[in-house]
C-alpha atoms as a PDB file:
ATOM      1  CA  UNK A   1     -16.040  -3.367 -12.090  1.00  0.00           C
ATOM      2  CA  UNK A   2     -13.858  -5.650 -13.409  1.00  0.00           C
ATOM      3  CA  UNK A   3     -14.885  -9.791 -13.692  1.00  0.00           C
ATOM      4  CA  UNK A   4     -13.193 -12.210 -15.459  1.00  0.00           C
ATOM      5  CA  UNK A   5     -12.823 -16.118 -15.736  1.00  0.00           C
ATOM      6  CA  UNK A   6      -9.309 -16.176 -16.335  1.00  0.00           C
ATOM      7  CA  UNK A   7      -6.507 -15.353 -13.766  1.00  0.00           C
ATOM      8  CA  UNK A   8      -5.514 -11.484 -14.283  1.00  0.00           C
ATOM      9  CA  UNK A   9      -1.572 -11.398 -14.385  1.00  0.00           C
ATOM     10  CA  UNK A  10       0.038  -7.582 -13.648  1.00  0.00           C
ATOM     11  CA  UNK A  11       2.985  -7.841 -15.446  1.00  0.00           C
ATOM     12  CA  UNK A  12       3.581  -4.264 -15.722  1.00  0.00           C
ATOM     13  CA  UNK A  13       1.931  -0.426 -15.277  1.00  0.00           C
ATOM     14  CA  UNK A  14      -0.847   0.463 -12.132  1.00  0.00           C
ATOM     15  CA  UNK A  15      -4.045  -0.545 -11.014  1.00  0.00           C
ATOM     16  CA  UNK A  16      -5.288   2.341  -9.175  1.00  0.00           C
ATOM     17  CA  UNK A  17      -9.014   3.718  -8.412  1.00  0.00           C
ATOM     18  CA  UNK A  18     -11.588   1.898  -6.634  1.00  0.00           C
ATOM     19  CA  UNK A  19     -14.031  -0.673  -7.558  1.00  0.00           C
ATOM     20  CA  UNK A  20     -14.478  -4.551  -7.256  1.00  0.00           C
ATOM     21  CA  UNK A  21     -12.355  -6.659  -9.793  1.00  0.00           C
ATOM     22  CA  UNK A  22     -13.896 -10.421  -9.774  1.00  0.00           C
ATOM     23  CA  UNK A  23     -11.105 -12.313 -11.050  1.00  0.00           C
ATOM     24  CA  UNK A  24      -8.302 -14.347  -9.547  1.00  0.00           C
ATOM     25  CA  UNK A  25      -5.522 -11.959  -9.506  1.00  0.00           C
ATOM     26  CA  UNK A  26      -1.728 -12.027  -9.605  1.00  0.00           C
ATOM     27  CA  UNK A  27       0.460  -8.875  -9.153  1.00  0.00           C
ATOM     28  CA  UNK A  28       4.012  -9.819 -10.422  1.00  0.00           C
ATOM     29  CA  UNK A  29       5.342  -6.685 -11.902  1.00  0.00           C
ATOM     30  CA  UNK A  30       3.093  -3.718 -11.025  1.00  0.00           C
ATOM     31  CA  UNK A  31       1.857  -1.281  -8.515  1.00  0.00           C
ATOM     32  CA  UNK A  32      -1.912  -1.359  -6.827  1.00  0.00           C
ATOM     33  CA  UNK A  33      -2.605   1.999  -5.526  1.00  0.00           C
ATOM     34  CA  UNK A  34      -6.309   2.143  -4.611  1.00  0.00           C
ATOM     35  CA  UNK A  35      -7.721   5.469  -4.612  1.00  0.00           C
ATOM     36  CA  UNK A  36      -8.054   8.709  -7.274  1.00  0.00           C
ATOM     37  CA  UNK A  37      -5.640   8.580  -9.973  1.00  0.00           C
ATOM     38  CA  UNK A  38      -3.310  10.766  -9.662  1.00  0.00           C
ATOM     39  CA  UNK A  39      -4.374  12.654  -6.750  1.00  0.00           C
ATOM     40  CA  UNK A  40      -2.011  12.700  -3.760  1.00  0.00           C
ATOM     41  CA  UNK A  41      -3.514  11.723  -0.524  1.00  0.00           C
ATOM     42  CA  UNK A  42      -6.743  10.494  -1.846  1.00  0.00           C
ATOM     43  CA  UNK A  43      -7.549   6.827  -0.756  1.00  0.00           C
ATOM     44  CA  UNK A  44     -10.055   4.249  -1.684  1.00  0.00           C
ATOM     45  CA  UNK A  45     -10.614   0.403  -1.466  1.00  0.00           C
ATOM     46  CA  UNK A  46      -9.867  -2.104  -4.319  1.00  0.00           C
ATOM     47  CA  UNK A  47     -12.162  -5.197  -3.715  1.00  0.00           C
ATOM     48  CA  UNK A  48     -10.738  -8.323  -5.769  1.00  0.00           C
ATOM     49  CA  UNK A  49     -13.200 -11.432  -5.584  1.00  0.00           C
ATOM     50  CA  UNK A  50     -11.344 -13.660  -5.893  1.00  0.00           C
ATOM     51  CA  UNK A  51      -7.419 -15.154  -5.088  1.00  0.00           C
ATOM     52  CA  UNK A  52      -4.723 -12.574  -4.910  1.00  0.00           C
ATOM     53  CA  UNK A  53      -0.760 -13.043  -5.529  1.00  0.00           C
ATOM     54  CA  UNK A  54       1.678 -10.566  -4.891  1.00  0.00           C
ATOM     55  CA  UNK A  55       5.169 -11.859  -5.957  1.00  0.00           C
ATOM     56  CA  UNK A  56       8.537 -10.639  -7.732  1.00  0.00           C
ATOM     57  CA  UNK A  57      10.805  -7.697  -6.683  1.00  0.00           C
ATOM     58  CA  UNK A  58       8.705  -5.193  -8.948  1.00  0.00           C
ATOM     59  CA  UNK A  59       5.350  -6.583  -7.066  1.00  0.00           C
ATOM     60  CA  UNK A  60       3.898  -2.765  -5.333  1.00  0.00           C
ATOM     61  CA  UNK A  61       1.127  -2.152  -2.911  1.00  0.00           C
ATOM     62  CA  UNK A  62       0.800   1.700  -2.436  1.00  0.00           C
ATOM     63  CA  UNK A  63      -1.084   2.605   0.386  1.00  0.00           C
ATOM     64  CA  UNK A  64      -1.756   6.322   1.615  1.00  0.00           C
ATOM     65  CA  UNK A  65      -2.383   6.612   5.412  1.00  0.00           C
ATOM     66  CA  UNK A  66      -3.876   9.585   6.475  1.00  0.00           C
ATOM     67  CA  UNK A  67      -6.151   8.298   9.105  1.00  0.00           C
ATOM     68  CA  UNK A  68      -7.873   5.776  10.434  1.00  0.00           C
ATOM     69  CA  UNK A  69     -10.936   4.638   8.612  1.00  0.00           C
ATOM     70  CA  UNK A  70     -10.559   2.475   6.071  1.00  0.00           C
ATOM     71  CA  UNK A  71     -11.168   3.900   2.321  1.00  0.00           C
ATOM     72  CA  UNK A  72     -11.653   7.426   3.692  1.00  0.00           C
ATOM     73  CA  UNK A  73      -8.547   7.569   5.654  1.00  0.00           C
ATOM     74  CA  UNK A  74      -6.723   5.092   4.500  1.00  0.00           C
ATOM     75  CA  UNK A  75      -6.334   2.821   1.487  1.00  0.00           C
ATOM     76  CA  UNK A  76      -7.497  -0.562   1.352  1.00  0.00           C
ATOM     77  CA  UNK A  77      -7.061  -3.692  -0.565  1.00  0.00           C
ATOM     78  CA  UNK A  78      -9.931  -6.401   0.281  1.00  0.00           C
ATOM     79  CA  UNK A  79      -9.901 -10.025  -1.194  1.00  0.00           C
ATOM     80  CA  UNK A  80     -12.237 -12.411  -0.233  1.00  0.00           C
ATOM     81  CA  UNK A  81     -10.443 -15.668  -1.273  1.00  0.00           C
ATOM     82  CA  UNK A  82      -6.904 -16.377  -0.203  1.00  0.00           C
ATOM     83  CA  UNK A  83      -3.628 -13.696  -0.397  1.00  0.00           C
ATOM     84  CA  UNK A  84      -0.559 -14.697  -0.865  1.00  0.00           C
ATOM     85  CA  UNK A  85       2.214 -12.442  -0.254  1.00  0.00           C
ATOM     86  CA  UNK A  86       5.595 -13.576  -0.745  1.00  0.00           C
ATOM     87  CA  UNK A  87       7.627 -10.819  -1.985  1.00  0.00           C
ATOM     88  CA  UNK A  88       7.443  -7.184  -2.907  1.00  0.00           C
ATOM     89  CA  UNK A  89       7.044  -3.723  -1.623  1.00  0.00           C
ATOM     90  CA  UNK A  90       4.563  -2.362   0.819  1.00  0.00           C
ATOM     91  CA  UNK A  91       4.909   1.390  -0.485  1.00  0.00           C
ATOM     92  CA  UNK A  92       3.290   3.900   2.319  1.00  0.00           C
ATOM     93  CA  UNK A  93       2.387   7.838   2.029  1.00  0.00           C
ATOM     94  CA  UNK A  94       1.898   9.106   5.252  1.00  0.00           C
ATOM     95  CA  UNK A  95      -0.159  12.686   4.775  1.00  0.00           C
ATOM     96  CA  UNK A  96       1.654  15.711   6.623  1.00  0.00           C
ATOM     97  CA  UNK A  97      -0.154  16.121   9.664  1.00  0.00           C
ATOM     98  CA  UNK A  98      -0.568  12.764  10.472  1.00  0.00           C
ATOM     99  CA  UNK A  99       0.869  11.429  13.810  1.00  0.00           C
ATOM    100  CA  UNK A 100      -0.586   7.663  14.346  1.00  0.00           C
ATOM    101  CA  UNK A 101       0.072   6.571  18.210  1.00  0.00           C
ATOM    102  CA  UNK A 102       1.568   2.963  19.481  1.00  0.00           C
ATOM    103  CA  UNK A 103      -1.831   1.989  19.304  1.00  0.00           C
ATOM    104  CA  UNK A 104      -2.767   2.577  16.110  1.00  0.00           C
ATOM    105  CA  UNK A 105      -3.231  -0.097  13.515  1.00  0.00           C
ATOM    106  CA  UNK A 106      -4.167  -0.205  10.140  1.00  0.00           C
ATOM    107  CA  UNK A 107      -5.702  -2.969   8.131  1.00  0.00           C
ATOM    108  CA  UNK A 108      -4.065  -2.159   4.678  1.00  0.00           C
ATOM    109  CA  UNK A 109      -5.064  -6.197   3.399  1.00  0.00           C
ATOM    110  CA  UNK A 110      -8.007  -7.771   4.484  1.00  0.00           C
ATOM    111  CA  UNK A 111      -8.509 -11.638   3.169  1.00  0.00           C
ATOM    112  CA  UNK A 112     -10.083 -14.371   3.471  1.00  0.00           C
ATOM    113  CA  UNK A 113      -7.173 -16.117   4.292  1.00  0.00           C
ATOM    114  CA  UNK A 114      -3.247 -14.704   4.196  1.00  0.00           C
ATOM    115  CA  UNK A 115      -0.591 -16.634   3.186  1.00  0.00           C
ATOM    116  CA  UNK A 116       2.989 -16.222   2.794  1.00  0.00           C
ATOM    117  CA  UNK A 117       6.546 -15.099   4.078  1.00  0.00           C
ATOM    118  CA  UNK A 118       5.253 -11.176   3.765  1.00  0.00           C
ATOM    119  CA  UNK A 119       6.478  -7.920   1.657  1.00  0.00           C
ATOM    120  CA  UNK A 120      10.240  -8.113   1.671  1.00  0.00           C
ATOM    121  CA  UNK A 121      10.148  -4.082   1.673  1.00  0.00           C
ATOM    122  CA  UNK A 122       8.291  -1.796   3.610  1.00  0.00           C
ATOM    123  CA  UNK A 123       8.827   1.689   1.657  1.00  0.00           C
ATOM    124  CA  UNK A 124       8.497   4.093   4.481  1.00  0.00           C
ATOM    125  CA  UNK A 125       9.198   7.979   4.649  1.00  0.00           C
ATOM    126  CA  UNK A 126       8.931   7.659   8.558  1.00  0.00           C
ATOM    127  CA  UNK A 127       6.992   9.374  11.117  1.00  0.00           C
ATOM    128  CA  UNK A 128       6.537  12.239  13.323  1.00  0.00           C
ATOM    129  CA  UNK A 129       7.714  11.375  17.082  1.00  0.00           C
ATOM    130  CA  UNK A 130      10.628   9.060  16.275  1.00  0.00           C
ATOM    131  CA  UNK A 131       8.275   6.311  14.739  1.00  0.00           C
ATOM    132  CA  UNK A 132       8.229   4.147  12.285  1.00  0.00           C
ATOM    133  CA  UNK A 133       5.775   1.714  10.254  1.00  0.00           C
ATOM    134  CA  UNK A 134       5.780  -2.251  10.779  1.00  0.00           C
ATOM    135  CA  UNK A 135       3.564  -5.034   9.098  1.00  0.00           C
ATOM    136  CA  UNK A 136       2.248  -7.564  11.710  1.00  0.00           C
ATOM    137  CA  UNK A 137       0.883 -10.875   9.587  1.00  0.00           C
ATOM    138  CA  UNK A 138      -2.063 -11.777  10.995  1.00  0.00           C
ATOM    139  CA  UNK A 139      -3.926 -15.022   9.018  1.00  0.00           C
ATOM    140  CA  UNK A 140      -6.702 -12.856   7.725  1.00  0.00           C
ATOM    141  CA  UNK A 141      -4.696  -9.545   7.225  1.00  0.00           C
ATOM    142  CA  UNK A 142      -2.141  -7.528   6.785  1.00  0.00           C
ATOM    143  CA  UNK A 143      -1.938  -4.760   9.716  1.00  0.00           C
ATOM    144  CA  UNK A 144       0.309  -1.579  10.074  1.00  0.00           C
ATOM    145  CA  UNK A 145       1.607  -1.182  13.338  1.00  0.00           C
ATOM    146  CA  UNK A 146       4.225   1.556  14.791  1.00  0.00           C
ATOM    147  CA  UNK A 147       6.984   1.372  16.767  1.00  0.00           C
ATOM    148  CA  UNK A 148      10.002   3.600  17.915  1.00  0.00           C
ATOM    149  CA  UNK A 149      12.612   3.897  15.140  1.00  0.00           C
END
């Protein structure tokens, strides 16, 4: 648990593990991997109470995907104020073994409202089948789709 009354700038390093950080947050140079540190495949949810910015090149949101419960299966980022992506990478581990259908969606942002023109990279190793990841915006999330490559 994190809280602060100032806005937390990421200007550089990771944010990873789980945990609430109460804080209005801005990622502008760093990654955000919820989950273990340093433990491949392990996921988690990162609750930030608060705003959340994720801007500049450099901005990361690593998210591993190995099913399709949230925290358990897949990682999570929750913020109950407003998100604004503009810019950035969406970074995604799928785990071996993992073949998501057309139907399958992931909710790798929830917020309490999303703003934004998006991630302007999806980081994507691809997917069994001939598919690939896409990121639908929806106003209160950002969702993982798939689609043929």
């Amino acid at each position: 648990l994190v809280s602060s009354g100032q806005i937390v700038k990421l200007m550089g390093g990771s944010l990873v593990g789980t945990g609430t950080i109460t804080a209005n947050m801005q990622n502008l140079n760093s990654t955000i991997a919820p989950g273990a540190p340093n433990t491949l495949g392990s996921t988690g949810i990162i609750k930030i109470a608060g705003n959340y910015t994720h801007s500049g090149t450099a901005a990361v949101l690593k998210a591993d995907l190995k099913g399709t419960t949230p925290g358990t299966k897949f990682d999570q980022l929750q913020v109950t104020g407003e998100a604004l992506v503009d810019s950035g990478v969406l970074d995604l581990d799928t785990a071996t073994g993992f073949a998501p259908t057309s139907t399958t969606k992931l909710k790798v942002l929830t917020a309490g409202k999303r703003s934004g023109g998006g991630f302007t990279l999806l980081k994507d190793p691809g997917l069994p089948n001939s598919r690939e990841w896409y990121a639908i915006y929806n106003p209160l999330d950002v969702t993982l789709g798939t689609r043929r490559a």
